[in-house]
Protein backbone atom coordinates (compact mmCIF):
# COMPACT_ATOMS: atom_id res chain seq x y z
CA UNK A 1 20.05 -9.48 6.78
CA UNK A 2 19.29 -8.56 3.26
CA UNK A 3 17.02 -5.46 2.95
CA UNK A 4 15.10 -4.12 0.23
CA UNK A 5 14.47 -1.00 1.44
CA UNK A 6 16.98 0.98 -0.50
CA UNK A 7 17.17 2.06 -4.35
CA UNK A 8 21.04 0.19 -4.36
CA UNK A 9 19.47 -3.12 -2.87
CA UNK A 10 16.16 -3.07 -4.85
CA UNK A 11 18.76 -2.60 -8.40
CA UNK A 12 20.87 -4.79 -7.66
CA UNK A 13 17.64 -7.63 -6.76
CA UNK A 14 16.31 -6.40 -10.15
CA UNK A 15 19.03 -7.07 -12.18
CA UNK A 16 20.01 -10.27 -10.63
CA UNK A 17 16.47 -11.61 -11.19
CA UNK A 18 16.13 -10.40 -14.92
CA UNK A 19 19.20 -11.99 -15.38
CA UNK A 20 18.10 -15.13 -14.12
CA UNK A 21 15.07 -15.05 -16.15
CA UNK A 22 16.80 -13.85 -19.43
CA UNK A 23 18.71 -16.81 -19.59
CA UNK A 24 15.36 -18.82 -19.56
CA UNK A 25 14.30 -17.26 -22.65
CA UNK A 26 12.31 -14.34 -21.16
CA UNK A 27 11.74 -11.10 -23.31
CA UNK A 28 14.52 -8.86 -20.96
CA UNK A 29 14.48 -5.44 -22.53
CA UNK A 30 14.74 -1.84 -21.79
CA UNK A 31 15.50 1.91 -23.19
CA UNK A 32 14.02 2.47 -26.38
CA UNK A 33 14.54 -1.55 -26.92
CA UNK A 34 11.95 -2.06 -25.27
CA UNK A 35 9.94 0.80 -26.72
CA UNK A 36 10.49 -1.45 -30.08
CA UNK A 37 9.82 -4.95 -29.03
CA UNK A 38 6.30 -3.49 -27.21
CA UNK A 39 5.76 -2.26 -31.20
CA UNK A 40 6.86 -4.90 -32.57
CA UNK A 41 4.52 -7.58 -30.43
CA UNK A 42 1.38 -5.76 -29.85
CA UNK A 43 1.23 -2.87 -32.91
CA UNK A 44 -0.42 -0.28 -31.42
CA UNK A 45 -2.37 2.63 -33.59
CA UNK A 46 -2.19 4.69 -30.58
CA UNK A 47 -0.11 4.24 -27.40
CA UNK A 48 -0.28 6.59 -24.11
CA UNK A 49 2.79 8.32 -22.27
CA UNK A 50 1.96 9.84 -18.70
CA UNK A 51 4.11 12.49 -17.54
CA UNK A 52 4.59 13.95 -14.48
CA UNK A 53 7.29 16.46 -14.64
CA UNK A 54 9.91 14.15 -13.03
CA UNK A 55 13.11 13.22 -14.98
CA UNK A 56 11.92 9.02 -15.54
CA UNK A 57 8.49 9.99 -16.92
CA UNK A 58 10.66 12.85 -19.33
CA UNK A 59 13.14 10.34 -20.25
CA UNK A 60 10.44 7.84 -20.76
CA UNK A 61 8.36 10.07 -23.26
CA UNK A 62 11.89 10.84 -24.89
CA UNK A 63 12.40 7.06 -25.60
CA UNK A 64 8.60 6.78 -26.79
CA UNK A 65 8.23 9.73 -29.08
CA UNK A 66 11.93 8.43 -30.54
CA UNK A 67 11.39 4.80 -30.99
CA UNK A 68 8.01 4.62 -32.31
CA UNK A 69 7.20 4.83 -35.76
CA UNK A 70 5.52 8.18 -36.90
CA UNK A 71 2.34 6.71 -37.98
CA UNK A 72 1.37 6.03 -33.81
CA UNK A 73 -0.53 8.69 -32.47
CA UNK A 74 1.10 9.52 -29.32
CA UNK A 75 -0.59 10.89 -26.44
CA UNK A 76 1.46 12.67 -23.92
CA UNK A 77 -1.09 12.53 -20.75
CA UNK A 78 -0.05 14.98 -17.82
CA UNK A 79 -2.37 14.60 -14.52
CA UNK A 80 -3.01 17.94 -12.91
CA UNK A 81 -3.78 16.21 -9.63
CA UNK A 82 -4.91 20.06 -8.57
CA UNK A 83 -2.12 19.31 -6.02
CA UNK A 84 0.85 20.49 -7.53
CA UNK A 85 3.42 23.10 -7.31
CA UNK A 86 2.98 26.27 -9.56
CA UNK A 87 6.51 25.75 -11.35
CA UNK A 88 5.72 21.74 -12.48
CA UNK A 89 2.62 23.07 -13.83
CA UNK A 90 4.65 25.75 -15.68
CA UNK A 91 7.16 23.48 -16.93
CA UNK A 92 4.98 20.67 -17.97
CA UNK A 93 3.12 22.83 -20.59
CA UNK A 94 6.54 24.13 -21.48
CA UNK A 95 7.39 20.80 -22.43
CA UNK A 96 4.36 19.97 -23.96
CA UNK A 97 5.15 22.51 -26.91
CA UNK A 98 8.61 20.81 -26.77
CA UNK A 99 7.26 17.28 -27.37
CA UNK A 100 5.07 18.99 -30.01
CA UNK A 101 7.49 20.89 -32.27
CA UNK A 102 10.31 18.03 -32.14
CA UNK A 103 8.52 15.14 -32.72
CA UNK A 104 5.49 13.71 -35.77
CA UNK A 105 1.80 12.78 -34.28
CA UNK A 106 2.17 13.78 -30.59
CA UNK A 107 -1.08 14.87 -29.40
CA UNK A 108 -0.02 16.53 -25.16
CA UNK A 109 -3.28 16.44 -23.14
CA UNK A 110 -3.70 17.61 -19.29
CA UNK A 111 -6.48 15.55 -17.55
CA UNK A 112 -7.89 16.78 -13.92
CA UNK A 113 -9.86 14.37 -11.57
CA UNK A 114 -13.81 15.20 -10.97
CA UNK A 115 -13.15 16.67 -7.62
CA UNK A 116 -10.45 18.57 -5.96
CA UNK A 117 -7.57 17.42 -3.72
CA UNK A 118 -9.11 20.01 -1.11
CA UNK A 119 -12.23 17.56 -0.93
CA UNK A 120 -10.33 14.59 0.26
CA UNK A 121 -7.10 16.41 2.21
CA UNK A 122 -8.68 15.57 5.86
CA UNK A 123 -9.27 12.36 5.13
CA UNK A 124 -6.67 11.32 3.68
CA UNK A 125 -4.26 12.90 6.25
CA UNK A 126 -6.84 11.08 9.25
CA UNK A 127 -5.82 7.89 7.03
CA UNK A 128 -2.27 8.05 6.86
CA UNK A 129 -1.92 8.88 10.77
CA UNK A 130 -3.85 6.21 11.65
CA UNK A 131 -1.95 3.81 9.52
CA UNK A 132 1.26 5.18 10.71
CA UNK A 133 0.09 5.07 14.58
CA UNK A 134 -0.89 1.35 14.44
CA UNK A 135 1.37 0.05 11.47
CA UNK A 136 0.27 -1.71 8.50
CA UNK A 137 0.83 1.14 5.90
CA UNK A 138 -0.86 0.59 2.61
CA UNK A 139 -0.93 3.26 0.01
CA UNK A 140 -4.33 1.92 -2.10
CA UNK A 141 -6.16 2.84 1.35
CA UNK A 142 -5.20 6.64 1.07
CA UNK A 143 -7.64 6.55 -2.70
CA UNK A 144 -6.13 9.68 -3.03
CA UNK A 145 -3.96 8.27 -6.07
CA UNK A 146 -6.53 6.65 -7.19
CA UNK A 147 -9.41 9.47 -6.56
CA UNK A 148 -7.41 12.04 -8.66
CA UNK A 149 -4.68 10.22 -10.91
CA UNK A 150 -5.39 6.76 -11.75
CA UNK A 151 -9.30 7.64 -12.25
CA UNK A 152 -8.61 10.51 -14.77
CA UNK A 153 -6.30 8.93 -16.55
CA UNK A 154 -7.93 5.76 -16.78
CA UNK A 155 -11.31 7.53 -18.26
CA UNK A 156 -8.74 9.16 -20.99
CA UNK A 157 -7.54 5.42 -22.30
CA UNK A 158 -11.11 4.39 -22.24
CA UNK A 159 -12.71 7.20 -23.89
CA UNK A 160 -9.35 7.06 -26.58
CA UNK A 161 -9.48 3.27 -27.19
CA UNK A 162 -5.76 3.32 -25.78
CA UNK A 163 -4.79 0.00 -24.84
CA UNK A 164 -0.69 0.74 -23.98
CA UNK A 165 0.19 3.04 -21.94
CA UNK A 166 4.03 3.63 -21.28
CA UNK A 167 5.26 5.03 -17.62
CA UNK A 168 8.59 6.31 -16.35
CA UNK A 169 7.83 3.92 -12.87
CA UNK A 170 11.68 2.33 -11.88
CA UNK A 171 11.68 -0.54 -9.83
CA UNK A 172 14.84 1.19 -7.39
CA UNK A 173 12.25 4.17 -6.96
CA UNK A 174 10.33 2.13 -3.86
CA UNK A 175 9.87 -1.25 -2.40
CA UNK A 176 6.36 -1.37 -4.19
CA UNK A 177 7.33 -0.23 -7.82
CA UNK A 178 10.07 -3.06 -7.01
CA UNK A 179 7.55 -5.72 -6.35
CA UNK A 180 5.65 -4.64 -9.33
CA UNK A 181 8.17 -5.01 -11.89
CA UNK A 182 9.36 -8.20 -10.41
CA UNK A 183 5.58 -9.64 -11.15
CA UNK A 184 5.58 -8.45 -14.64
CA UNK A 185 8.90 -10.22 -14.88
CA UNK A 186 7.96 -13.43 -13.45
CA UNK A 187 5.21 -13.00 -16.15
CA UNK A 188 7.64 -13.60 -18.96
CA UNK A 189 7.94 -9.91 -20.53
CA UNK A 190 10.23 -7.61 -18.53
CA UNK A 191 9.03 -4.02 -17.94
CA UNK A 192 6.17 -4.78 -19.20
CA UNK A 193 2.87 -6.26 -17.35
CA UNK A 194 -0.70 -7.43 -19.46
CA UNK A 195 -3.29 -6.59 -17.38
CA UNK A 196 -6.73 -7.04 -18.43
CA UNK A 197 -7.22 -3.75 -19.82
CA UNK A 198 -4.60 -2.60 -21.00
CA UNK A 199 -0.67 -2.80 -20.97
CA UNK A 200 2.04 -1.00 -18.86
CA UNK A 201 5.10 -0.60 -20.63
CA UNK A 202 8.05 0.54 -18.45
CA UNK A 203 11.04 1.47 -20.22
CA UNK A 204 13.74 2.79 -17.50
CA UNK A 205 12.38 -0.10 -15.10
CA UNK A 206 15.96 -1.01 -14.04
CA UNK A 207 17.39 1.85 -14.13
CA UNK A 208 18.98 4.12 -11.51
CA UNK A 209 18.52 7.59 -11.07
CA UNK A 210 21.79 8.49 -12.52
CA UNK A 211 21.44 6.69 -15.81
CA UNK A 212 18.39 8.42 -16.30
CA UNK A 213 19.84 11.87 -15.52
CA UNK A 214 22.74 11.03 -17.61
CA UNK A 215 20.89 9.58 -20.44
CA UNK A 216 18.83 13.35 -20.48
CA UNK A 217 22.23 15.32 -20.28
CA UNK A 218 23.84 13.86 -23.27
CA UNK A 219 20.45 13.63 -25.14
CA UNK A 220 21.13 15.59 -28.59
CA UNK A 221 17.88 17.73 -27.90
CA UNK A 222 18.84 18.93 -24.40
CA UNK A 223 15.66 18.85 -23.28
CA UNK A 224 15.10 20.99 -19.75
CA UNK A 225 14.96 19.57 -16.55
CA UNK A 226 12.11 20.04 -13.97
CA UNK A 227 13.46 23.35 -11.95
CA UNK A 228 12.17 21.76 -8.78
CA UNK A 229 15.48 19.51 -9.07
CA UNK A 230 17.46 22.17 -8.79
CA UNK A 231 15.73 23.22 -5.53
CA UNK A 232 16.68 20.24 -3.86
CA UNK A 233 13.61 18.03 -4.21
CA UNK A 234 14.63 14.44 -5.78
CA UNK A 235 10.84 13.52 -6.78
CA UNK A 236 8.42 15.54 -8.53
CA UNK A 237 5.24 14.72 -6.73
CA UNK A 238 2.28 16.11 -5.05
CA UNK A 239 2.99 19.49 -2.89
CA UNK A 240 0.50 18.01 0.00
CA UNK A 241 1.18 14.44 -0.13
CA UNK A 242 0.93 12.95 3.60
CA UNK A 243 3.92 10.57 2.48
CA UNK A 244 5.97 13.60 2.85
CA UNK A 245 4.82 14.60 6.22
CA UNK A 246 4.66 11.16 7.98
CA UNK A 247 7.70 9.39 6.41
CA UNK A 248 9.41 12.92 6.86
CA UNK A 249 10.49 12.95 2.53
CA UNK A 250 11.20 15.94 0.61
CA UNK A 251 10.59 17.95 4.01
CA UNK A 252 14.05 20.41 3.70
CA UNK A 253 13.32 21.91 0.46
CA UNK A 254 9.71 22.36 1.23
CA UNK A 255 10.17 24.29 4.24
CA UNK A 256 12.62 26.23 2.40
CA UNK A 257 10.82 26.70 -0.51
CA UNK A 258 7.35 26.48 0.25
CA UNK A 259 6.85 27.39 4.03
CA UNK A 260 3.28 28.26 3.81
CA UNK A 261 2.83 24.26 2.09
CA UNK A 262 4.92 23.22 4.99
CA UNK A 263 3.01 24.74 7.50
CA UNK A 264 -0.36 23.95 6.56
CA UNK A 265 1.16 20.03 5.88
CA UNK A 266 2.24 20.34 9.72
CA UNK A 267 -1.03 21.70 10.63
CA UNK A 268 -2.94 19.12 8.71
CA UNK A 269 -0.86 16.06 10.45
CA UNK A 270 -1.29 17.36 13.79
CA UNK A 271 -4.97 17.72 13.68
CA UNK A 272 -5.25 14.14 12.08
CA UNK A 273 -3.30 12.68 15.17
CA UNK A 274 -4.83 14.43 17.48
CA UNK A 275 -8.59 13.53 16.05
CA UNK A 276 -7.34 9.83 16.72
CA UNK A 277 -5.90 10.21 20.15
CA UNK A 278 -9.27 12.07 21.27
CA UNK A 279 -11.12 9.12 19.42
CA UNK A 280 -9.30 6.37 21.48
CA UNK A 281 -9.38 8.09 25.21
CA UNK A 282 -13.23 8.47 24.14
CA UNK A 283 -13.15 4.69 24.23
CA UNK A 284 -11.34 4.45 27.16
């Protein structure tokens, strides 16, 4: 049976689709193509970039700050979740003054969320074990994205009048960035999705992994890679994340790396279980 739930399956389904849609007359771009055809349609004053720290969001910003006219004010938006490791944190600012000093009108902003991860970490570990004990796991429910990246971010582009905002999301990255980029395609524009508010432009959205890491090795400005990479994690995302600890991702180099993070992730899913075991023999 055919099965989605691998990067190879979900690139291959990608490509076959945009494919099938190109050849209706569909916009089917990507790489700094579709950088230009997003300029060319909508001509933005001002566009947004998030970064993360990861390789697709650095690529992305690459392809942004390159195939953009000067006269758009670029803003380079990094969310400090306040759950990150020390070194992204490092190397993100590093790169800011990169993005700065090689490239015309790039304005590099960090944006934190009202309240700290610490404030939600119980509950959203109680959450995930109880989706992951009786199935049915849906990420919006956790509102920890939501509570301390989409939020800030989202209060930035208001408060900036930004109306485009361009992400490094692929659709061979997981099954739900897949079915996300297969809407926007059905939609008639691909890697790109008009939503009420504002646009989401997504220019390595069929993409592998490896084209991206080879497109940033042979870029003329050799710009760095995250460090965590070379650790042995494959995504830069939050140290603390219960994905990691229930779905058992990125686990290895953490407890390597970061045992204390490890432990305390352990420590956190244990107590979350247990809370729902007591909570069900209470019922018994």
């Amino acid at each position: 049976m055919f099965s989605l739930w691998n990067e190879r399956a979900r690139l291959v389904s990608i490509r076959n689709l945009s494919e099938r849609y190109g050849a209706r007359g569909y916009k089917v771009y990507s790489g700094i193509p579709l950088v230009r055809e997003v300029y060319r349609v909508f001509k933005p004053e001002r566009v947004a970039i998030a970064f993360s720290g990861g390789a697709d969001s650095l690529a992305t910003v690459l392809m942004v700050l390159e195939g953009l006219p000067d006269s758009v004010e670029k803003h380079v938006i990094f969310n400090n979740t306040t759950n990150e490791f020390p070194e992204n944190i490092r190397y993100v600012r590093e790169m800011f003054d990169f993005f700065e000093e090689n490239f015309e009108n790039v304005k590099c902003v960090e944006v934190k969320p009202r309240k700290h991860f610490a404030d939600y970490v119980r509950r959203v570990y109680y959450v995930s074990a109880k989706m992951k004990i009786n199935g049915g796991w849906k990420k919006q429910k956790l509102r920890c994205c939501f509570n301390l990246k989409e939020k800030p971010s989202e209060e930035y582009y208001k408060e900036n009048n930004i109306k485009i905002v361009f992400t490094g999301l692929r659709a061979g990255e997981s099954i739900f960035r897949y079915r996300f980029t297969v809407f926007a395609l059905t939609r008639g524009f691909a890697g790109v999705y008009i939503g009420k508010n504002k646009i989401n432009a997504m220019p390595v959205w069929n993409w592998s992994r490896e084209q991206v890491h080879k497109y940033l090795e042979k870029h003329p400005l050799k710009p760095k890679v995250n460090p965590l990479y070379e650790k042995g994690f494959r995504q830069i995302g939050c140290m603390l994340c219960p994905v990691k600890f229930f779905f058992d991702k990125e686990l290895p180099p953490l407890r390597e790396h970061y045992p204390h993070v490890y432990k305390v992730g352990l420590r956190l899913k244990r107590e979350a279980i247990g809370k729902i075991f007591l909570e069900e023999s209470v019922k018994l």
